[in-house]
Protein backbone atom coordinates (compact mmCIF):
# COMPACT_ATOMS: atom_id res chain seq x y z
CA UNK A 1 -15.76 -88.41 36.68
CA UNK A 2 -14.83 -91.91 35.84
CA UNK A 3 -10.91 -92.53 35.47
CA UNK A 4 -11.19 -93.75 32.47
CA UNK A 5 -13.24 -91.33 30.76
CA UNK A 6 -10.71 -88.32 31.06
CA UNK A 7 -7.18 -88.13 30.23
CA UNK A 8 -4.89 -85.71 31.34
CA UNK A 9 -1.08 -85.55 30.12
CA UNK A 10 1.37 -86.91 32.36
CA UNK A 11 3.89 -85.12 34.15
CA UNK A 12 7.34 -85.60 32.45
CA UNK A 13 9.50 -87.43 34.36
CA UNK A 14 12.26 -86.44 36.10
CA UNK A 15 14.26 -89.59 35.76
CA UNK A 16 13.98 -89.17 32.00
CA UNK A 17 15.98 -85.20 31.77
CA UNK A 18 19.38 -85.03 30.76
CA UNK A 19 20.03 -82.90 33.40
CA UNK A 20 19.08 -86.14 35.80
CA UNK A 21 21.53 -88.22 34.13
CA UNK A 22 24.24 -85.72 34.23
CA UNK A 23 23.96 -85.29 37.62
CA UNK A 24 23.13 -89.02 39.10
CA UNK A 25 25.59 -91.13 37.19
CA UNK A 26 28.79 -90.77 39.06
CA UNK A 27 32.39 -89.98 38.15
CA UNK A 28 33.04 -93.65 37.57
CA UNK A 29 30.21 -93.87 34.61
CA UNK A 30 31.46 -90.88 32.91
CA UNK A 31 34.65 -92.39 33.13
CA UNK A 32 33.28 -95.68 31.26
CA UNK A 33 32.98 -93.66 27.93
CA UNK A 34 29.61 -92.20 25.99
CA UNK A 35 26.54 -94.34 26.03
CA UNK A 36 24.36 -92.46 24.49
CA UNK A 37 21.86 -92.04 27.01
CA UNK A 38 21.94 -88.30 27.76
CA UNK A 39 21.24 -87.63 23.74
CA UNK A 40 18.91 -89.91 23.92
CA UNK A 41 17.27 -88.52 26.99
CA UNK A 42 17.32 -84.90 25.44
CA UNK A 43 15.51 -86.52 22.22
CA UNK A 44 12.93 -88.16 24.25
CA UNK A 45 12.10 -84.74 26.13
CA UNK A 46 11.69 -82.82 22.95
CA UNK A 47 9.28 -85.16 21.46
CA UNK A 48 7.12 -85.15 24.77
CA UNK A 49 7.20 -80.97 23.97
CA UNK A 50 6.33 -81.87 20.30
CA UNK A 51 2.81 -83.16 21.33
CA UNK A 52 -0.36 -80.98 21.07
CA UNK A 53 -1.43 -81.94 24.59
CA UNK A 54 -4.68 -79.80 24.86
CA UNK A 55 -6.01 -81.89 21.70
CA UNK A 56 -5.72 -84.74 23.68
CA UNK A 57 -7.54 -83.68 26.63
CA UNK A 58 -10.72 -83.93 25.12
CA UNK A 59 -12.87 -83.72 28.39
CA UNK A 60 -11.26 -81.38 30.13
CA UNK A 61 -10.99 -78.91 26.73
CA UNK A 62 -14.70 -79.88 26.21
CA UNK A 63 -16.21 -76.26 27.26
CA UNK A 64 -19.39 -76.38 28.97
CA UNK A 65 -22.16 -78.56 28.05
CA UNK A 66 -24.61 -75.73 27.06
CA UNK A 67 -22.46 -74.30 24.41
CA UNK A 68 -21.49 -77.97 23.18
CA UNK A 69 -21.89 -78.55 19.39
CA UNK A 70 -21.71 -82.39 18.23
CA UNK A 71 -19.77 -81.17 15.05
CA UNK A 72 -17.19 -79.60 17.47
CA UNK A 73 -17.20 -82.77 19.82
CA UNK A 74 -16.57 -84.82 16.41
CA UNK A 75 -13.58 -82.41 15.47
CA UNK A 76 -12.17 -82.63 18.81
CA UNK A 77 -11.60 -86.55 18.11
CA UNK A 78 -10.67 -86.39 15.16
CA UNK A 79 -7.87 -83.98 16.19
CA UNK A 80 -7.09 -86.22 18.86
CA UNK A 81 -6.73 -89.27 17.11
CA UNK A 82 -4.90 -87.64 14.49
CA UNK A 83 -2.13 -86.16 16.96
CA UNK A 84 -1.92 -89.71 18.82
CA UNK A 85 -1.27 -91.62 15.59
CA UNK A 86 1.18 -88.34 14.89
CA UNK A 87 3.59 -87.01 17.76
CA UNK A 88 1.96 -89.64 20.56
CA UNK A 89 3.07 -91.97 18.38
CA UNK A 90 6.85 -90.38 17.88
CA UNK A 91 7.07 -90.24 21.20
CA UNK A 92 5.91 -93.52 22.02
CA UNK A 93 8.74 -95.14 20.28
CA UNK A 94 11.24 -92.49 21.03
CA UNK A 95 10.20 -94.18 24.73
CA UNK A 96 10.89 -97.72 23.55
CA UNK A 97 14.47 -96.68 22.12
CA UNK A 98 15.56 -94.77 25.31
CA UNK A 99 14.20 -98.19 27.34
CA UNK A 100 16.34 -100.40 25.04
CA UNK A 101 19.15 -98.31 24.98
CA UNK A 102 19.32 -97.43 28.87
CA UNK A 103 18.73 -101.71 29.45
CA UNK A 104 21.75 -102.17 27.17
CA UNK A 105 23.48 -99.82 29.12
CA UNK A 106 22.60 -101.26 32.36
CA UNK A 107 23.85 -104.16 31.35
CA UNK A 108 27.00 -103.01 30.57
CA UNK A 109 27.63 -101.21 34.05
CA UNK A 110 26.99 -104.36 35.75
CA UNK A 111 29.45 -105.96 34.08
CA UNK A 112 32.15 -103.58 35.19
CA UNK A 113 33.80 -103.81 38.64
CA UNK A 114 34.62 -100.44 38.73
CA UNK A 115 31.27 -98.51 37.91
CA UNK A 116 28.79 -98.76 41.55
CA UNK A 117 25.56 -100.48 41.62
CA UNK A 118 23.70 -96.74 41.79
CA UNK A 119 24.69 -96.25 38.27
CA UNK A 120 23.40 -99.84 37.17
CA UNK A 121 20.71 -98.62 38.87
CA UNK A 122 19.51 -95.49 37.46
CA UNK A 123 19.84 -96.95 33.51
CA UNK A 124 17.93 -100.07 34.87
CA UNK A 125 15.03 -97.27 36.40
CA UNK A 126 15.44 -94.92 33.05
CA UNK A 127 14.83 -98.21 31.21
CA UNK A 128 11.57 -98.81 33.57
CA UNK A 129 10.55 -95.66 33.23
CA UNK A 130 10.96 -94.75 29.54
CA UNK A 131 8.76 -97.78 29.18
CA UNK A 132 6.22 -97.12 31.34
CA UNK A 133 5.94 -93.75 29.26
CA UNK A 134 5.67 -95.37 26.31
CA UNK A 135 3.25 -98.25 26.74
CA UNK A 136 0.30 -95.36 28.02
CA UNK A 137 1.19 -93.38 24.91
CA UNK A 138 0.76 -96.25 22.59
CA UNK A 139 -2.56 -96.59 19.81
CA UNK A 140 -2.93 -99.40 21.72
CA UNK A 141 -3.56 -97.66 25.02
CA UNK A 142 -5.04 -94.19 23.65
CA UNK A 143 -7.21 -95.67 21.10
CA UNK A 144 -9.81 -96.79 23.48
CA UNK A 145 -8.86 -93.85 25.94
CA UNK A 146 -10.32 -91.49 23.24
CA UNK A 147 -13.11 -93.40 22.27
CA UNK A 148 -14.39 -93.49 25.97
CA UNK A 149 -13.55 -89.42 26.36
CA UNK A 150 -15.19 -88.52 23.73
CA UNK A 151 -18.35 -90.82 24.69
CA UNK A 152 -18.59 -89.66 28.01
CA UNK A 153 -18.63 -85.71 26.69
CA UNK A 154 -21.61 -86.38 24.86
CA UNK A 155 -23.28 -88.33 27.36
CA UNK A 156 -25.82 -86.03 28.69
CA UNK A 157 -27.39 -85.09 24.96
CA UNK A 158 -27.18 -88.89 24.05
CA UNK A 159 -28.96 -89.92 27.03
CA UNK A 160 -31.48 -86.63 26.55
CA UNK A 161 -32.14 -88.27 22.85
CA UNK A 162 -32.26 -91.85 23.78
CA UNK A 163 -35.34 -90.28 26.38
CA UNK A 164 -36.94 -88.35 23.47
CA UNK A 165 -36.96 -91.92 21.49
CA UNK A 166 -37.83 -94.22 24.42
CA UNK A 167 -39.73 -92.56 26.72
CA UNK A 168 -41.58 -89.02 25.44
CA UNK A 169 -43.50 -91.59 22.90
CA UNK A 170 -45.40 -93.55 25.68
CA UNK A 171 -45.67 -90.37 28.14
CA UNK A 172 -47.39 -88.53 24.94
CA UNK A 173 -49.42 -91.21 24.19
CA UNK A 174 -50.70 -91.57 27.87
CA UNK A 175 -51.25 -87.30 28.10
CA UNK A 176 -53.26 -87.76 24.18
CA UNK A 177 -55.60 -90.60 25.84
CA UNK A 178 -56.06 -88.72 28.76
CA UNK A 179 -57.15 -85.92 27.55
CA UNK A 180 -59.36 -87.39 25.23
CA UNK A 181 -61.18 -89.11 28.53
CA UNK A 182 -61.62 -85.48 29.79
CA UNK A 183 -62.82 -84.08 26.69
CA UNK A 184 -66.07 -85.92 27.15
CA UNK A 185 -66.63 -84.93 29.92
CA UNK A 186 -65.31 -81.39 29.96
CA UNK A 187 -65.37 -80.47 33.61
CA UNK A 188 -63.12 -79.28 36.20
CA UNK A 189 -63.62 -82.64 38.26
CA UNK A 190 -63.16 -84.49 35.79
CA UNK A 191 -59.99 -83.16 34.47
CA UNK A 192 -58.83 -83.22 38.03
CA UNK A 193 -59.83 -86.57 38.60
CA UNK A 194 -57.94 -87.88 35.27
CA UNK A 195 -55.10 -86.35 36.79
CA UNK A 196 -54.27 -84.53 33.14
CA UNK A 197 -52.26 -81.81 34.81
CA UNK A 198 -49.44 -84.13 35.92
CA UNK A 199 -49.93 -86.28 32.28
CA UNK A 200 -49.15 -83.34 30.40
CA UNK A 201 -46.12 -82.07 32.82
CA UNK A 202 -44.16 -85.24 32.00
CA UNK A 203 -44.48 -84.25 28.57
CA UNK A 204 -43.57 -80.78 28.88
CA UNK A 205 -40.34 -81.31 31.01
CA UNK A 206 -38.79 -83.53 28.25
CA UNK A 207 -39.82 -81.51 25.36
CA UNK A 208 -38.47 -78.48 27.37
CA UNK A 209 -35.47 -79.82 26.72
CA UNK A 210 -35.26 -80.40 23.26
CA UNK A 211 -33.84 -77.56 22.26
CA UNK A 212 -30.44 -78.24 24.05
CA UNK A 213 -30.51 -81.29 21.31
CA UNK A 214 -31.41 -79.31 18.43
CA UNK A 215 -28.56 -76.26 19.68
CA UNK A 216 -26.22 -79.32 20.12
CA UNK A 217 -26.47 -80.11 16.28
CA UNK A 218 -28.34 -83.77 17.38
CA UNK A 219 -30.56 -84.96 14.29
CA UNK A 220 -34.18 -84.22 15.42
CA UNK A 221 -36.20 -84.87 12.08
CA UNK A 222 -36.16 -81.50 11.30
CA UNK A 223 -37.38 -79.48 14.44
CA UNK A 224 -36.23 -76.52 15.43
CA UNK A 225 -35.51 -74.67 18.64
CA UNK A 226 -38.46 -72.48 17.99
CA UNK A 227 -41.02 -75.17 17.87
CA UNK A 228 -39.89 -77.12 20.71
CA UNK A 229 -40.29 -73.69 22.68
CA UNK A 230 -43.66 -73.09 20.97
CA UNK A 231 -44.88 -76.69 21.78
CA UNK A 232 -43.34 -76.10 25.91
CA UNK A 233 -45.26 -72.90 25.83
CA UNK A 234 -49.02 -74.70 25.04
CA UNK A 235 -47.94 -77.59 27.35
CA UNK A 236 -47.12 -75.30 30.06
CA UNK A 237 -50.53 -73.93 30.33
CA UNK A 238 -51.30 -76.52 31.67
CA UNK A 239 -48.17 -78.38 32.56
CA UNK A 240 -47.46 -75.85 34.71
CA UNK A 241 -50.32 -74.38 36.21
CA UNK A 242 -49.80 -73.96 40.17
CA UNK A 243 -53.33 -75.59 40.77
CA UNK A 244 -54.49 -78.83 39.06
CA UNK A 245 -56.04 -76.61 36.26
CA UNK A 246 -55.12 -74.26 34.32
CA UNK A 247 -54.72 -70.77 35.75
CA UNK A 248 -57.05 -69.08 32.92
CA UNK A 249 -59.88 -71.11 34.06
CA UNK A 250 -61.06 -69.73 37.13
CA UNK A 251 -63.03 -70.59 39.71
CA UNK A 252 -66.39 -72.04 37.29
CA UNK A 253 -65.09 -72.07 33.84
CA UNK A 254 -67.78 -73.30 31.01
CA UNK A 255 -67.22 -76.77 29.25
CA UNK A 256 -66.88 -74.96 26.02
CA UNK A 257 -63.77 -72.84 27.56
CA UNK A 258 -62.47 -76.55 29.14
CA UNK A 259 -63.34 -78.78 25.66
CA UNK A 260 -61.77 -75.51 23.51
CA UNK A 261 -58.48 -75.70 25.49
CA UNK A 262 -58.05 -79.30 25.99
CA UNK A 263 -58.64 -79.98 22.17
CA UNK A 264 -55.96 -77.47 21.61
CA UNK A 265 -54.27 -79.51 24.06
CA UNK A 266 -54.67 -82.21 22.31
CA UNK A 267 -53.64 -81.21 19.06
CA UNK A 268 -50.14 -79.92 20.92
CA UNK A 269 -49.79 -83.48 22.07
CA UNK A 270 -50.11 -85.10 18.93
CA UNK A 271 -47.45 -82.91 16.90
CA UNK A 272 -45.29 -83.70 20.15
CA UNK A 273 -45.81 -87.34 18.58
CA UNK A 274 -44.94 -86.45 15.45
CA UNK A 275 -41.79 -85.06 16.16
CA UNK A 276 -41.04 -88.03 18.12
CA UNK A 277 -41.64 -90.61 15.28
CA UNK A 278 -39.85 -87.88 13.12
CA UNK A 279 -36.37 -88.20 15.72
CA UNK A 280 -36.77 -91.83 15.82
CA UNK A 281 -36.19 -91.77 11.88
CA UNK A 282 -33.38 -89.53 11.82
């Protein structure tokens, strides 16, 4: 999965606890008087608890991609958005306030002779870090960090549709003037010859799937799941057959059996069209 695509919440920083400071200051800063910087760290940590993390992590809350439901996929960002421009936000510049205060801070220890460079040192790194926090919490940086997520979870279906509008068209049109050829001719070498078995399989593999767009909630120009699996059935028959004709045909079928099933064929083919041009408008 492409970095860029997922987002997963960051561990909180150790650097950035109270209980850090506390500790990793020294005698000879607690000595120099309050700065402010434990509050602040304690603040800092509670608004990090504050956000709704899971609504965040769209992709890896995204569920599996046969039960996925574009209405759910669109409620998903706009929960996400809504809690980045909420408590990602808050925390965000709850970051930049620790940074400035912890640099002003830093400043002030290395003015003093008395206070030791690993104290400068830790407000200079709190600073560093607080703003490292907040920059990849910013709109800035999870605007186009949700906009990618929630792209790449519908991927698949998208990529299924953009098939059903830019390919299925041409392969039904090729199948529908193939089997026309055949019909003329209704015989089992000719059919075989024309190749009409493998036409008509390209067809039925993509409109085998269009049901996962129509369970989705995709706009299919009206189709449902039922009619895509009626349409797979005909088109299986001979789709699918496991020699280059049709399994109900036999060893010497009569050219009123072959020109019966291929115009039925036929007819299959061209409401596969239809629902095409019908998913192209939608």
């Amino acid at each position: 999965m492409p970095s860029d695509s997922n987002y997963e919440r960051p561990d909180y920083p150790k650097i950035l606890t109270k209980k850090n400071w506390d500790k990793e200051k020294g005698v000879w800063a607690k000595m120099h008087g309050k700065t402010g910087i434990g509050a602040q760290l304690e603040k800092l940590e509670t608004s990090y608890k504050a956000i709704d993390w899971d609504a965040v992590e769209m992709v890896k809350n995204r569920g599996p991609l046969n039960k996925f439901k574009l209405s759910e996929w669109d409620a998903k960002r706009k929960a996400a958005e809504k809690e980045v421009k909420g408590n990602m936000k808050k925390f965000s510049e709850t970051c930049y306030k620790t940074r400035d205060l912890a640099d002003g801070v830093a400043k002030e220890f290395k003015k003093s002779k008395t206070i030791p460079k690993s104290a400068t040192k830790l407000a200079t790194d709190i600073a560093k870090q607080a703003d490292f926090m907040g920059v990849g919490a910013n709109m800035n940086s999870m605007g186009s960090r949700i906009i990618k997520m929630y792209d790449f979870g519908r991927a698949p279906l998208d990529t299924l549709r953009d098939v059903v509008i830019k390919k299925l068209p041409g392969l039904t049109d090729k199948a529908i003037k193939i089997v026309g050829e055949a019909k003329k001719t209704p015989t089992k070498d000719k059919y075989n010859d024309l190749s009409v078995r493998d036409a008509v399989r390209d067809v039925t593999q993509n409109v085998g799937n269009m049901p996962k767009l129509v369970t989705a909630g995709y706009p299919v120009g009206g189709i449902d799941a039922a009619t895509c699996k009626k349409l797979t059935k005909t088109l299986a028959l001979f789709g699918d057959s496991q020699g280059q004709c049709p399994d109900s045909w036999g060893d010497d079928p009569s050219e009123t059996t072959i020109k019966k099933d291929l115009t039925k064929l036929e007819a299959t083919l061209k409401a596969v069209k239809v629902m095409c041009d019908n998913i192209k408008k939608s």
